[in-house]
N, C-alpha and C. Protein backbone atom coordinates (compact mmCIF):
# COMPACT_ATOMS: atom_id res chain seq x y z
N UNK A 1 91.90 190.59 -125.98
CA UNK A 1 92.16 189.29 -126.57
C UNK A 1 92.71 188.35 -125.51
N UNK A 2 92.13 187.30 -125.83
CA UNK A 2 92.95 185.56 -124.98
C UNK A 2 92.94 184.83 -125.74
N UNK A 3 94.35 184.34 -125.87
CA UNK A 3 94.60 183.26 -126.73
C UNK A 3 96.31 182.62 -126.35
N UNK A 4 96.63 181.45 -126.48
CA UNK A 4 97.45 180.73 -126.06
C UNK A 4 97.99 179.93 -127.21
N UNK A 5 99.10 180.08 -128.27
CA UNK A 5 99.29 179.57 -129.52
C UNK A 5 100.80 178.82 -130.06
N UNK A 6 100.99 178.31 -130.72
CA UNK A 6 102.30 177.66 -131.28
C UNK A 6 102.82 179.13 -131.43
N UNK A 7 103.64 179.42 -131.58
CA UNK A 7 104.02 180.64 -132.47
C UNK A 7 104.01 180.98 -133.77
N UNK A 8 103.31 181.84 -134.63
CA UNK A 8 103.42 182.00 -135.77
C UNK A 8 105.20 182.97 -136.35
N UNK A 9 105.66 183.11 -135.54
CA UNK A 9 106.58 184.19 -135.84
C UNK A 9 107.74 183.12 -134.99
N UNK A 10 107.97 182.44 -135.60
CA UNK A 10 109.43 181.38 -135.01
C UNK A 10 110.51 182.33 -135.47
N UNK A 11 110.79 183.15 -136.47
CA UNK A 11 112.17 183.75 -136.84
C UNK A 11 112.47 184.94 -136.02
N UNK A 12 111.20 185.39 -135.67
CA UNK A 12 111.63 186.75 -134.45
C UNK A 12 112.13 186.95 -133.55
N UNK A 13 112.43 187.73 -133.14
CA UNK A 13 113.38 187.85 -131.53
C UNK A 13 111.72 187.36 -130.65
N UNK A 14 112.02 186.82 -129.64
CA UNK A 14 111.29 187.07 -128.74
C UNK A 14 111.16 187.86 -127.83
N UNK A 15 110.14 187.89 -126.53
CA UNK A 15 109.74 188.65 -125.32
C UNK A 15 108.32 188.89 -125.15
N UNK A 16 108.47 189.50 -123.91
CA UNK A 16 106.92 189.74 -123.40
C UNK A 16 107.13 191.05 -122.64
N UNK A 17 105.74 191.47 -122.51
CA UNK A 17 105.24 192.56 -121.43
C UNK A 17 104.27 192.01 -120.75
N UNK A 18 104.37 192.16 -119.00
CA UNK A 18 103.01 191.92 -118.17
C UNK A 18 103.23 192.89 -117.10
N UNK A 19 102.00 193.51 -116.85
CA UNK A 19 102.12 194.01 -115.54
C UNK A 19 101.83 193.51 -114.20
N UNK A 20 102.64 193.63 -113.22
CA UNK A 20 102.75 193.07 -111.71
C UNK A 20 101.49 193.32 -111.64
N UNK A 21 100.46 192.34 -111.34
CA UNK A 21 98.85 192.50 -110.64
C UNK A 21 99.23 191.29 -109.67
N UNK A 22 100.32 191.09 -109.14
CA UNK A 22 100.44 189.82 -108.06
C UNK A 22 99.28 189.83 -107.06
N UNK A 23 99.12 190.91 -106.57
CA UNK A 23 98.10 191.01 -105.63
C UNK A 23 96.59 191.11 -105.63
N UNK A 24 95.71 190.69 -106.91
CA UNK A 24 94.77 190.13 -107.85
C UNK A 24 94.87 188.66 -108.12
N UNK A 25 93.14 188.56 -108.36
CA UNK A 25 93.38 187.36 -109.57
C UNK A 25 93.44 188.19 -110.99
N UNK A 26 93.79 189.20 -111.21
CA UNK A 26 93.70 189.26 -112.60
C UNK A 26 95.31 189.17 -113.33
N UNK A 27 95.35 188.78 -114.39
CA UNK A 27 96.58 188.97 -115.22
C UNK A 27 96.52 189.79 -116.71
N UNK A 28 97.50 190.59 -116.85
CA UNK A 28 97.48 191.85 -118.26
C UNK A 28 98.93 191.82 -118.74
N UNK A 29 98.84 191.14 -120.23
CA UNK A 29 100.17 190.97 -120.99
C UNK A 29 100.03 190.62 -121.58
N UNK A 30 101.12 190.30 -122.92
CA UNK A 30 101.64 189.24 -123.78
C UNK A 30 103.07 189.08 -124.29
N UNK A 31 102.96 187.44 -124.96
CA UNK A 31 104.31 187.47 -125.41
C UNK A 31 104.61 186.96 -126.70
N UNK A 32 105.72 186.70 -127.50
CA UNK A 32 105.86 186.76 -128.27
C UNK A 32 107.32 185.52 -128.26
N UNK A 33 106.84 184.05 -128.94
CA UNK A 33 108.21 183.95 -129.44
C UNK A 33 108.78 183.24 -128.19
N UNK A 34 107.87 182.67 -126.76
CA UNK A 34 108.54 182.26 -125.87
C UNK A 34 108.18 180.29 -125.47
N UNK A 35 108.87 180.55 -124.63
CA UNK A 35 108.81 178.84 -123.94
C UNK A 35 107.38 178.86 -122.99
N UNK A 36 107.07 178.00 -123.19
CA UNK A 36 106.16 177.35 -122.17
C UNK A 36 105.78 178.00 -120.79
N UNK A 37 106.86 177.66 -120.12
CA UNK A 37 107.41 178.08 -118.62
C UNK A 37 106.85 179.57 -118.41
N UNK A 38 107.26 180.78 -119.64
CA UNK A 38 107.07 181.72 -119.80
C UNK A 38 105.80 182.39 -119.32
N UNK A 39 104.21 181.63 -120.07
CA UNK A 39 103.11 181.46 -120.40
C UNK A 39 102.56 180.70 -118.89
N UNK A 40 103.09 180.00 -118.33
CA UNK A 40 102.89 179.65 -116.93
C UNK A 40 103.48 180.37 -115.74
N UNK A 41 105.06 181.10 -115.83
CA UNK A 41 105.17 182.01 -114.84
C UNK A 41 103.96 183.38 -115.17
N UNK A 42 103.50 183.58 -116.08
CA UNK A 42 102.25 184.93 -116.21
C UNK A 42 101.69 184.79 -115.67
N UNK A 43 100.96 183.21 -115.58
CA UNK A 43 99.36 182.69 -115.54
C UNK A 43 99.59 182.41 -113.97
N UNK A 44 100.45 181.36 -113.22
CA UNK A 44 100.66 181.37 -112.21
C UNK A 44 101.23 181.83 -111.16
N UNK A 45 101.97 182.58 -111.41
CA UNK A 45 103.18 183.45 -110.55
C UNK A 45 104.62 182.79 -110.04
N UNK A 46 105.08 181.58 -110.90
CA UNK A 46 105.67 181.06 -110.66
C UNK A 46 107.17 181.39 -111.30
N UNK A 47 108.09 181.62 -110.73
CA UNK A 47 109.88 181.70 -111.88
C UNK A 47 109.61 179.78 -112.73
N UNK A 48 110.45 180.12 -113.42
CA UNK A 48 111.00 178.77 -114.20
C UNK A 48 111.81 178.24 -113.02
N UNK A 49 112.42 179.25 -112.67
CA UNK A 49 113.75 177.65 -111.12
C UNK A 49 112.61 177.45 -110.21
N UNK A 50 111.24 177.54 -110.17
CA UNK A 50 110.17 176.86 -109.43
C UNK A 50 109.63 175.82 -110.07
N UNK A 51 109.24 175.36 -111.41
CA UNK A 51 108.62 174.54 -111.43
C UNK A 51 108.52 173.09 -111.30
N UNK A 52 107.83 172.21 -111.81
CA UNK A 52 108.39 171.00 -111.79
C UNK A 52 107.20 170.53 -113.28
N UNK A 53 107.92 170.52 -114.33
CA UNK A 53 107.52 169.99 -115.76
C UNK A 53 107.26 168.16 -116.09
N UNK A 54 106.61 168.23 -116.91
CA UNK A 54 106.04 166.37 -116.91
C UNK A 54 107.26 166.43 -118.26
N UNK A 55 107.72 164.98 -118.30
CA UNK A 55 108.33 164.69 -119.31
C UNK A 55 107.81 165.24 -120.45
N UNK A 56 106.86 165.04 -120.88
CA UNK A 56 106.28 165.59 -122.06
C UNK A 56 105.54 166.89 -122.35
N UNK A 57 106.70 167.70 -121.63
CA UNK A 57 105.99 169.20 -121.75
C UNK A 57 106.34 170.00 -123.20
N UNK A 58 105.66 170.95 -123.73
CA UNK A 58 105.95 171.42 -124.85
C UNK A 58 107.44 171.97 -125.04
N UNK A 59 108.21 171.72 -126.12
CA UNK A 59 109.38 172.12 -125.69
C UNK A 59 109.69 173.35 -127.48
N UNK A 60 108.44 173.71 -127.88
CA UNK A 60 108.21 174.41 -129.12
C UNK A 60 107.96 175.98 -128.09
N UNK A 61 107.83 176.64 -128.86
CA UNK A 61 107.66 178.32 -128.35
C UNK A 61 106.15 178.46 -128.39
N UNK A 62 105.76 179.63 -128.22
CA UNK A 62 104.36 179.94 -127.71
C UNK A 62 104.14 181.77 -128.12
N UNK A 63 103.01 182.35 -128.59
CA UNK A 63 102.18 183.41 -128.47
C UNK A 63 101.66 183.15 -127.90
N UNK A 64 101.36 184.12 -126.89
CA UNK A 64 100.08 184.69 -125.89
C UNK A 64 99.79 185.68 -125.35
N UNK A 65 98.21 185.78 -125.02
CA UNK A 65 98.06 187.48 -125.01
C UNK A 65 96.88 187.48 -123.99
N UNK A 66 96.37 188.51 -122.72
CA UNK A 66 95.32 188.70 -121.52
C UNK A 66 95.52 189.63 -122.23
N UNK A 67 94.90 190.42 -122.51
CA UNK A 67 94.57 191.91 -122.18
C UNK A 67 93.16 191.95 -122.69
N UNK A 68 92.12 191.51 -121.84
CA UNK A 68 90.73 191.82 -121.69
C UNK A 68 90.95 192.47 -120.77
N UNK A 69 90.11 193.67 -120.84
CA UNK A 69 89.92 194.40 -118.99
C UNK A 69 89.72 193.48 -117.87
N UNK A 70 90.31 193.53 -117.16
CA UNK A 70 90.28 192.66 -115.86
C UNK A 70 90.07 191.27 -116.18
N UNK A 71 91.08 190.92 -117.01
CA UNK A 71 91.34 189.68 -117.48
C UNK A 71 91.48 188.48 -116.26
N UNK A 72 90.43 187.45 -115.29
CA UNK A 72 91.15 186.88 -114.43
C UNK A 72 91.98 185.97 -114.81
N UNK A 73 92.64 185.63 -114.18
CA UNK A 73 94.30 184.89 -114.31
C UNK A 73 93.34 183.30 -114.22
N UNK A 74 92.30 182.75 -113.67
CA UNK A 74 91.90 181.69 -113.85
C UNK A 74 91.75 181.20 -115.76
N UNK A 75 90.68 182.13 -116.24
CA UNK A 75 91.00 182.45 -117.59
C UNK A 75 91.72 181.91 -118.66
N UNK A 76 93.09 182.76 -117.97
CA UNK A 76 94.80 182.56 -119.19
C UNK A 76 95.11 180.90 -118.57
N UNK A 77 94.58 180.83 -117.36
CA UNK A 77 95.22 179.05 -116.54
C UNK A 77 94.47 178.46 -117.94
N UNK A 78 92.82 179.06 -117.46
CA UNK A 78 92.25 177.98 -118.66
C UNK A 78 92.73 177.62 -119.90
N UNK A 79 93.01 178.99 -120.80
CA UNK A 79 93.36 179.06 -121.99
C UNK A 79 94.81 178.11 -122.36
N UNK A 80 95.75 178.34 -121.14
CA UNK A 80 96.79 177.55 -121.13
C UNK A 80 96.73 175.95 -121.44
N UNK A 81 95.06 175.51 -120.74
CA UNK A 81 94.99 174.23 -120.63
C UNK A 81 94.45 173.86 -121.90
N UNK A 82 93.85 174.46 -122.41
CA UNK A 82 92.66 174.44 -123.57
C UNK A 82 93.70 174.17 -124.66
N UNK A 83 94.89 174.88 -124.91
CA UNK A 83 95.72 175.03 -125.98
C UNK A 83 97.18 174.14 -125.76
N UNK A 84 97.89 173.62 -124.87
CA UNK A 84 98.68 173.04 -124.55
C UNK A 84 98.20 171.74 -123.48
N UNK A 85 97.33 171.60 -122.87
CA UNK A 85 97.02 169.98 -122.10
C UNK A 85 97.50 170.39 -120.89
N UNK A 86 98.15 171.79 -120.31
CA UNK A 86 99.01 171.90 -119.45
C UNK A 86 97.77 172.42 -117.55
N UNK A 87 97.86 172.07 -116.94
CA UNK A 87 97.54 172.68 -115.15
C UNK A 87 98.83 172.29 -114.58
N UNK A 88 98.16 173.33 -113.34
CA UNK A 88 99.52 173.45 -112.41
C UNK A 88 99.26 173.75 -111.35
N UNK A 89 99.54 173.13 -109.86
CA UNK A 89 99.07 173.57 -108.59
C UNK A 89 100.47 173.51 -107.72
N UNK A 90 100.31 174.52 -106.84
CA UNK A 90 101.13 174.49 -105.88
C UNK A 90 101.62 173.65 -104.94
N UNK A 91 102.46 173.07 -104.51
CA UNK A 91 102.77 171.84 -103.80
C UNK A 91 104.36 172.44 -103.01
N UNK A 92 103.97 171.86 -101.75
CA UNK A 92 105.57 172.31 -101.01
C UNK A 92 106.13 170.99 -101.03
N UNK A 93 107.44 171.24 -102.07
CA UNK A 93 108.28 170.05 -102.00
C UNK A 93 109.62 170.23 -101.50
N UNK A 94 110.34 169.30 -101.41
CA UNK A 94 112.25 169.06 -100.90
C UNK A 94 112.70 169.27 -102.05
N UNK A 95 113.68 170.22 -102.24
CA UNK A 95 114.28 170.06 -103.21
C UNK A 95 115.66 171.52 -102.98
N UNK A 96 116.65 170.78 -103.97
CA UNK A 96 117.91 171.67 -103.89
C UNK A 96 117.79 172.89 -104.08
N UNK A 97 118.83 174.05 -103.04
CA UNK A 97 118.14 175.27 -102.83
C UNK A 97 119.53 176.01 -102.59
N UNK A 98 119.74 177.37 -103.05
CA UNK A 98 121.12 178.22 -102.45
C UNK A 98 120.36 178.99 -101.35
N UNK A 99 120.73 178.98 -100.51
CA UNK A 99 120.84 179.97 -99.29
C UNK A 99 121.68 181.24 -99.52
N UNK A 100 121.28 182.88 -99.34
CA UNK A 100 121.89 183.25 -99.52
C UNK A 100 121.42 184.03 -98.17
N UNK A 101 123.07 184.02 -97.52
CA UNK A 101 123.32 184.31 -95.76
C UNK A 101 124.68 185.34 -95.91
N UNK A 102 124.68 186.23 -95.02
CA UNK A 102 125.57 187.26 -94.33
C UNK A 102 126.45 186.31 -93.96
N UNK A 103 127.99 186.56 -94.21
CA UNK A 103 128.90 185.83 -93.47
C UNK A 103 129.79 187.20 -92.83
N UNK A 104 129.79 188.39 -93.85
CA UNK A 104 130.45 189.90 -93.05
C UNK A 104 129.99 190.87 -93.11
N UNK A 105 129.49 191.53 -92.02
CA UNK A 105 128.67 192.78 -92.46
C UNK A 105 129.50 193.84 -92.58
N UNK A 106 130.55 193.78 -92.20
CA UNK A 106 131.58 194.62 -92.65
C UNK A 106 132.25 194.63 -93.89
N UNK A 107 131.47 194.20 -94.92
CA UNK A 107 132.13 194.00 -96.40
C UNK A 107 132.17 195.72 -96.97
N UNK A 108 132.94 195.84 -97.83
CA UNK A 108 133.04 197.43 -98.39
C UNK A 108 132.04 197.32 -99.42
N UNK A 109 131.33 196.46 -100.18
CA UNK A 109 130.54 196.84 -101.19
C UNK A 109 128.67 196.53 -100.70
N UNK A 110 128.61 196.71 -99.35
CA UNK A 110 127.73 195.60 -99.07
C UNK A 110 127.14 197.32 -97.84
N UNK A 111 127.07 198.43 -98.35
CA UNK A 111 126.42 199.71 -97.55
C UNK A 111 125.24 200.72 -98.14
N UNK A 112 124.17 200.73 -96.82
CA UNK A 112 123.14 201.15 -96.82
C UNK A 112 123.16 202.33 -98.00
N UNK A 113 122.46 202.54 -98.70
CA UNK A 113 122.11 203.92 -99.88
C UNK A 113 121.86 204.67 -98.81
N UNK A 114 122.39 205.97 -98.95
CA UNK A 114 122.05 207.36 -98.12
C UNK A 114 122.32 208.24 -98.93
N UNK A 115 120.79 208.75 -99.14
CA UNK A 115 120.88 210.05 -99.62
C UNK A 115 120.37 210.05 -101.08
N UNK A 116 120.63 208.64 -101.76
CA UNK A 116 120.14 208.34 -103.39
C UNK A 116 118.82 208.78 -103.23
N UNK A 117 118.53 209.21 -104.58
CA UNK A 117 116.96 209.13 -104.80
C UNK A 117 116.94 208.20 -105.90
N UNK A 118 115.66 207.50 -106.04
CA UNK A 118 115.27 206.55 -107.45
C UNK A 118 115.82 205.40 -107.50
N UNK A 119 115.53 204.79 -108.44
CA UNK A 119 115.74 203.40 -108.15
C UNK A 119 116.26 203.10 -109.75
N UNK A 120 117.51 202.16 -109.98
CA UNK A 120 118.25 201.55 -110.98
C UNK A 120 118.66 200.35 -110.72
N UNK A 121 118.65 199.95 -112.11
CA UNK A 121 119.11 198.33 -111.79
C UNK A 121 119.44 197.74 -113.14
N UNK A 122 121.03 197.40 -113.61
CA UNK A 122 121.36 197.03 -114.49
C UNK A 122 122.42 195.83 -114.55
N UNK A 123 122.17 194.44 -115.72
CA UNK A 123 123.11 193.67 -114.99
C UNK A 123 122.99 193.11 -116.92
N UNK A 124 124.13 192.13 -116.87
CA UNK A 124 124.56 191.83 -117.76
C UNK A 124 125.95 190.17 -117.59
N UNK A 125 126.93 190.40 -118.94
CA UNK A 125 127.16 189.14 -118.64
C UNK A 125 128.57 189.68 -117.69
N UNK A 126 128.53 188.90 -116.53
CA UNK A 126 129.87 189.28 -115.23
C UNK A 126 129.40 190.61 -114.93
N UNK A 127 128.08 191.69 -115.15
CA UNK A 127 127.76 192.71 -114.27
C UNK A 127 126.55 192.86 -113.20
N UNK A 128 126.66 193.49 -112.51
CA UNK A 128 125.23 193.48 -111.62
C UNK A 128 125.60 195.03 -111.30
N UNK A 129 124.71 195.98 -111.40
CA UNK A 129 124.45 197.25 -110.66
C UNK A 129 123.42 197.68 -110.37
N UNK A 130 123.01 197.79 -108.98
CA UNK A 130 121.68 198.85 -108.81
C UNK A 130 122.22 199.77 -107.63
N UNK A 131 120.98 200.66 -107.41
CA UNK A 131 120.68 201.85 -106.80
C UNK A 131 119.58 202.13 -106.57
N UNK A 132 119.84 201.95 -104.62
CA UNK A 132 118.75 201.88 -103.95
C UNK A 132 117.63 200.93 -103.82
N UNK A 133 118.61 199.20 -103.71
CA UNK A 133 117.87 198.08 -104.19
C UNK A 133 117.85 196.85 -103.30
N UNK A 134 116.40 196.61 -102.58
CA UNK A 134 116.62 195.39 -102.07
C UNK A 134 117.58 194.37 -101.82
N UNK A 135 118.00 193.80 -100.92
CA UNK A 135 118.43 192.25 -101.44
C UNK A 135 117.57 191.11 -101.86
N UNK A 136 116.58 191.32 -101.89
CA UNK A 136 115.63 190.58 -102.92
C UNK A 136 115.99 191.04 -104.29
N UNK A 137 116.36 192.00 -104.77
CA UNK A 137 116.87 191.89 -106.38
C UNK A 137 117.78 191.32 -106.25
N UNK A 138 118.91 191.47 -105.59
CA UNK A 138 120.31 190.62 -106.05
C UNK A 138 119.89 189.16 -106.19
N UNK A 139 118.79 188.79 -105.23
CA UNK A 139 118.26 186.71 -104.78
C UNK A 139 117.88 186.86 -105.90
N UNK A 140 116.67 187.72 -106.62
CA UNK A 140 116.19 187.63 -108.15
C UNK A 140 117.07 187.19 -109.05
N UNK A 141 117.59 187.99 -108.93
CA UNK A 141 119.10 188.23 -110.63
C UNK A 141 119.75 186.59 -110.29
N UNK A 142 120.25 186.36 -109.09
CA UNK A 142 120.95 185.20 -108.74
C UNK A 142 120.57 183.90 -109.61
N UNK A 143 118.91 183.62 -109.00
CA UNK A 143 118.15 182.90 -109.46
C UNK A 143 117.45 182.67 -110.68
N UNK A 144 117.16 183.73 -111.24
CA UNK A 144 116.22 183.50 -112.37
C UNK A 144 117.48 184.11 -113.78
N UNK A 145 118.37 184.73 -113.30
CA UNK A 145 119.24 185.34 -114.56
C UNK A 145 120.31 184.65 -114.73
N UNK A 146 121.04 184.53 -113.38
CA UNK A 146 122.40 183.11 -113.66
C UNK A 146 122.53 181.89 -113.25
N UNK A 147 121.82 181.78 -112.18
CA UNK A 147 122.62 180.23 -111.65
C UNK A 147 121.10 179.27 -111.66
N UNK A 148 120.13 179.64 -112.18
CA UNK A 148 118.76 179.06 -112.92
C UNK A 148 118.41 177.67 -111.58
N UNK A 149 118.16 178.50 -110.15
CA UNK A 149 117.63 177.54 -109.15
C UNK A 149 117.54 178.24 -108.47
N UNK A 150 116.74 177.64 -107.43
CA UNK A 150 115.82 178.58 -106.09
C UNK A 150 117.44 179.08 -105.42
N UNK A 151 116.57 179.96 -105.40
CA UNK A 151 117.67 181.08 -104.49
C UNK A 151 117.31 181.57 -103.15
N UNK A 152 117.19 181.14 -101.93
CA UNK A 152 116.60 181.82 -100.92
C UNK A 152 117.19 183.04 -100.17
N UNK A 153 116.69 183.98 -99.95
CA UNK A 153 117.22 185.10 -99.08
C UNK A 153 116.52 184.36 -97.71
N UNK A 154 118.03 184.48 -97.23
CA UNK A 154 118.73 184.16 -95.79
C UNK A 154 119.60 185.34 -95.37
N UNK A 155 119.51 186.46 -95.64
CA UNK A 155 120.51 187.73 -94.86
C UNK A 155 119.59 188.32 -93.88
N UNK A 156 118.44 188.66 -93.49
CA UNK A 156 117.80 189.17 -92.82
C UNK A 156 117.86 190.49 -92.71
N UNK A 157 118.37 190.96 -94.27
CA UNK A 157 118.93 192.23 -94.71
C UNK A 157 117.50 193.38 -94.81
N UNK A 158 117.25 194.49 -94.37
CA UNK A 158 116.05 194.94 -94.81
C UNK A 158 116.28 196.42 -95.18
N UNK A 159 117.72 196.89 -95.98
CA UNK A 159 118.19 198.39 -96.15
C UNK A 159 118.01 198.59 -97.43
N UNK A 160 117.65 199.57 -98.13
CA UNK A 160 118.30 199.84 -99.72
C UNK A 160 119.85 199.53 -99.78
N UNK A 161 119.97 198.98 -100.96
CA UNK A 161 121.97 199.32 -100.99
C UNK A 161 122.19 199.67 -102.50
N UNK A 162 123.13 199.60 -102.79
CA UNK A 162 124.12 200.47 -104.07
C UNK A 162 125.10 199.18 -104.16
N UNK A 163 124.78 198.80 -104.86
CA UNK A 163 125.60 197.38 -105.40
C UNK A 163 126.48 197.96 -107.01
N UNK A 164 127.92 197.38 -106.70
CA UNK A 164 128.09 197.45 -108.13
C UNK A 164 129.82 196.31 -108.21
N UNK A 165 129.09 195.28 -108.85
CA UNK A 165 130.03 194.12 -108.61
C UNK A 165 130.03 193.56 -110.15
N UNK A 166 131.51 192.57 -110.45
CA UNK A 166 132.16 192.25 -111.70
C UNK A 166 132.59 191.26 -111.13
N UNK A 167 132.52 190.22 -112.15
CA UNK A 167 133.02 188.89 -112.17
C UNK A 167 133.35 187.69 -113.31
N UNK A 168 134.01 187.01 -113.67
CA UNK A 168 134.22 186.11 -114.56
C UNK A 168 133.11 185.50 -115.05
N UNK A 169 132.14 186.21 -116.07
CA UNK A 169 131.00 185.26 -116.33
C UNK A 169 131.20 184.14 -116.65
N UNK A 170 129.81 183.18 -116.66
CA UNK A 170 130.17 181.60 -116.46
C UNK A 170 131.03 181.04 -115.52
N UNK A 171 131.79 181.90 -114.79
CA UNK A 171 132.68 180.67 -113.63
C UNK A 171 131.83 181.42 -112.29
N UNK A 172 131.22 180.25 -112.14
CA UNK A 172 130.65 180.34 -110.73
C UNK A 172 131.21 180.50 -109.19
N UNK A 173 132.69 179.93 -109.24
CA UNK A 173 133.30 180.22 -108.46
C UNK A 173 133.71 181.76 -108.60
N UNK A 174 134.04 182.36 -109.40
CA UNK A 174 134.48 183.69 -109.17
C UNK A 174 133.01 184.29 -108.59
N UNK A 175 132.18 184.21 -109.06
CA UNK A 175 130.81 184.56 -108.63
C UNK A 175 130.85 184.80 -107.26
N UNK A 176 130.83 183.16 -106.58
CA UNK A 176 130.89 183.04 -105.23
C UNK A 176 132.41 183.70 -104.51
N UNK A 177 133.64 184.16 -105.02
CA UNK A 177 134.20 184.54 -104.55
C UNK A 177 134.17 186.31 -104.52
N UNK A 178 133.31 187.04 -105.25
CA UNK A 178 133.28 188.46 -105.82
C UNK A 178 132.11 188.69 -104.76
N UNK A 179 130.95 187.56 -104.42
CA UNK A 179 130.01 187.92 -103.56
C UNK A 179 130.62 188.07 -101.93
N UNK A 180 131.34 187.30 -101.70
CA UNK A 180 132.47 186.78 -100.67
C UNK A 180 132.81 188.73 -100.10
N UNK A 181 133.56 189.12 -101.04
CA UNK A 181 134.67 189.93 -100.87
C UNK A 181 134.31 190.80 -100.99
N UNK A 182 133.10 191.41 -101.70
CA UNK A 182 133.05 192.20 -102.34
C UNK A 182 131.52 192.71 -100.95
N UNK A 183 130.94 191.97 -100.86
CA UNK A 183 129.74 192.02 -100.39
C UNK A 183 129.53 191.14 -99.12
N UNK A 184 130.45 190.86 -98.90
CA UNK A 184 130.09 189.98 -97.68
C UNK A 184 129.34 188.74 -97.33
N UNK A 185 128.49 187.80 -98.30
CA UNK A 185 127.58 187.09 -98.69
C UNK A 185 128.12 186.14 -99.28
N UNK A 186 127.02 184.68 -98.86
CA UNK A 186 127.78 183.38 -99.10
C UNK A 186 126.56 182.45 -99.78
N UNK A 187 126.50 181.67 -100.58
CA UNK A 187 125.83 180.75 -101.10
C UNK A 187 125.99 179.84 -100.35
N UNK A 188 124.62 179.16 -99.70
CA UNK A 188 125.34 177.91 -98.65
C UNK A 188 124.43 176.99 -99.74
N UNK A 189 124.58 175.97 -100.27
CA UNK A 189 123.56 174.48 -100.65
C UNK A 189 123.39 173.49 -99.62
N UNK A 190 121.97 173.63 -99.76
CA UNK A 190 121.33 172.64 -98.75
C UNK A 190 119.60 172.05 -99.31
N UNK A 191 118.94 171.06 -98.95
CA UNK A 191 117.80 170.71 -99.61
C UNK A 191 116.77 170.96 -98.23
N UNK A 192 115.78 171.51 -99.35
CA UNK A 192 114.35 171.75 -97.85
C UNK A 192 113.39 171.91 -98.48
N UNK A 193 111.67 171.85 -98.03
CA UNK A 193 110.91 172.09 -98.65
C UNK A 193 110.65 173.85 -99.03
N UNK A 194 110.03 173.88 -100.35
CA UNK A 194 109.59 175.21 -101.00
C UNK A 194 108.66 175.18 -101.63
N UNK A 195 107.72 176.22 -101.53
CA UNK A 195 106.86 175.84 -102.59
C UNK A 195 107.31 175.93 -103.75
N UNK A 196 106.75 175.02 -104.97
CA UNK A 196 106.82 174.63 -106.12
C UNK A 196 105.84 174.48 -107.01
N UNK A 197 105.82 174.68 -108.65
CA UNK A 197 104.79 174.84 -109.01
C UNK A 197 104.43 173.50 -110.18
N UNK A 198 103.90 172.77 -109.70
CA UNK A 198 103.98 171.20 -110.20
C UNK A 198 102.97 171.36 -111.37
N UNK A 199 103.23 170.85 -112.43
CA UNK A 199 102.98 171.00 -113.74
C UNK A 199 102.11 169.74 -114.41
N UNK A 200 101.27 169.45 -114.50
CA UNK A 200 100.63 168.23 -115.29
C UNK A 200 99.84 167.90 -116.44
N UNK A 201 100.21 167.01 -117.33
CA UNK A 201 99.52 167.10 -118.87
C UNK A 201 98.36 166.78 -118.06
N UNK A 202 96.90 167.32 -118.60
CA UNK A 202 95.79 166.73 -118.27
C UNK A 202 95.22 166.02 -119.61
N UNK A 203 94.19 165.08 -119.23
CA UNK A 203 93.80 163.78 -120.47
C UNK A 203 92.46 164.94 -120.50
């Protein structure tokens, strides 16, 4: 099935399932019960702290569903457009950005996994824990789970680590001070170009 819809099920919890085919044009999922943005990070590969929305973007929820065999992702773009007015192309623009840079590599919570096997990763409100995990998950979680803007990895970090950090949810400063101390790592703000995923009603 492909199809791109208002939602019939407004009282339900929402969510989705898709599987990573980043490295394809094809896309395989659906969702249930979501925003817009949702239905365009599938179709395009874009987070929500990437895009850039027209005033008059849908601001109602959405069903949608790829799962034809080798569903291409041009397709769900189409279906997107067909059912909402919505395209979207890539564009490198200026715009506000966290840097996230090493200020101590000698932090105590901030050391190589040795010896773990497998991989975990659990976070919540004031938690973050994984095992045996990029610093590209922590830039993930940063960006797309709390502080809802581009997040760049700037550590030049390339080890597994074992993270397990607590903080005052909602106060951002404790955030930035628990990353500080705890981990050695600093949020710098600064504006530069990134790619971005520019959004337009089409007539």
């Amino acid at each position: 099935m492909l199809l791109v819809q208002t939602t019939h099920l407004p009282q339900k919890n929402g969510g989705s399932v898709w599987f990573d085919l980043a490295n394809t044009n094809e896309v395989d999922g659906f969702g249930r019960n979501q925003p817009i943005t949702m239905a365009l990070q599938c179709g395009y590969l874009f987070e929500a702290t990437r895009m850039v929305l027209p005033g008059d973007a849908p601001t109602n929820n959405f069903d949608f569903m790829a799962t034809l065999p080798h569903c291409p992702r041009k397709a769900f773009q189409d279906e997107i457009e067909r059912n909402t007015g919505l395209r979207a192309h890539a564009e490198q623009l200026n715009t506000n950005v966290l840097l996230l840079r090493v200020r101590d590599r000698g932090a105590p919570g901030l050391k190589p996994a040795v010896g773990d096997r497998g991989f975990r990763l659990t976070w919540g409100d004031g938690i973050y824990r994984a095992t045996n995990s990029p610093i590209s998950d922590l830039r993930a979680f940063l960006e797309t789970s709390l502080l809802k803007r581009p997040v760049i990895d700037d550590t030049k970090l390339t080890n597994l680590y074992n993270i397990d950090i607590k903080w005052e949810f909602h106060q951002e400063k404790a955030l930035d001070q628990v990353l500080l101390d705890q981990l050695g790592l600093v949020l710098v703000q600064t504006n530069m170009p990134i790619e971005m995923l520019v959004v337009e009603k089409v007539k």
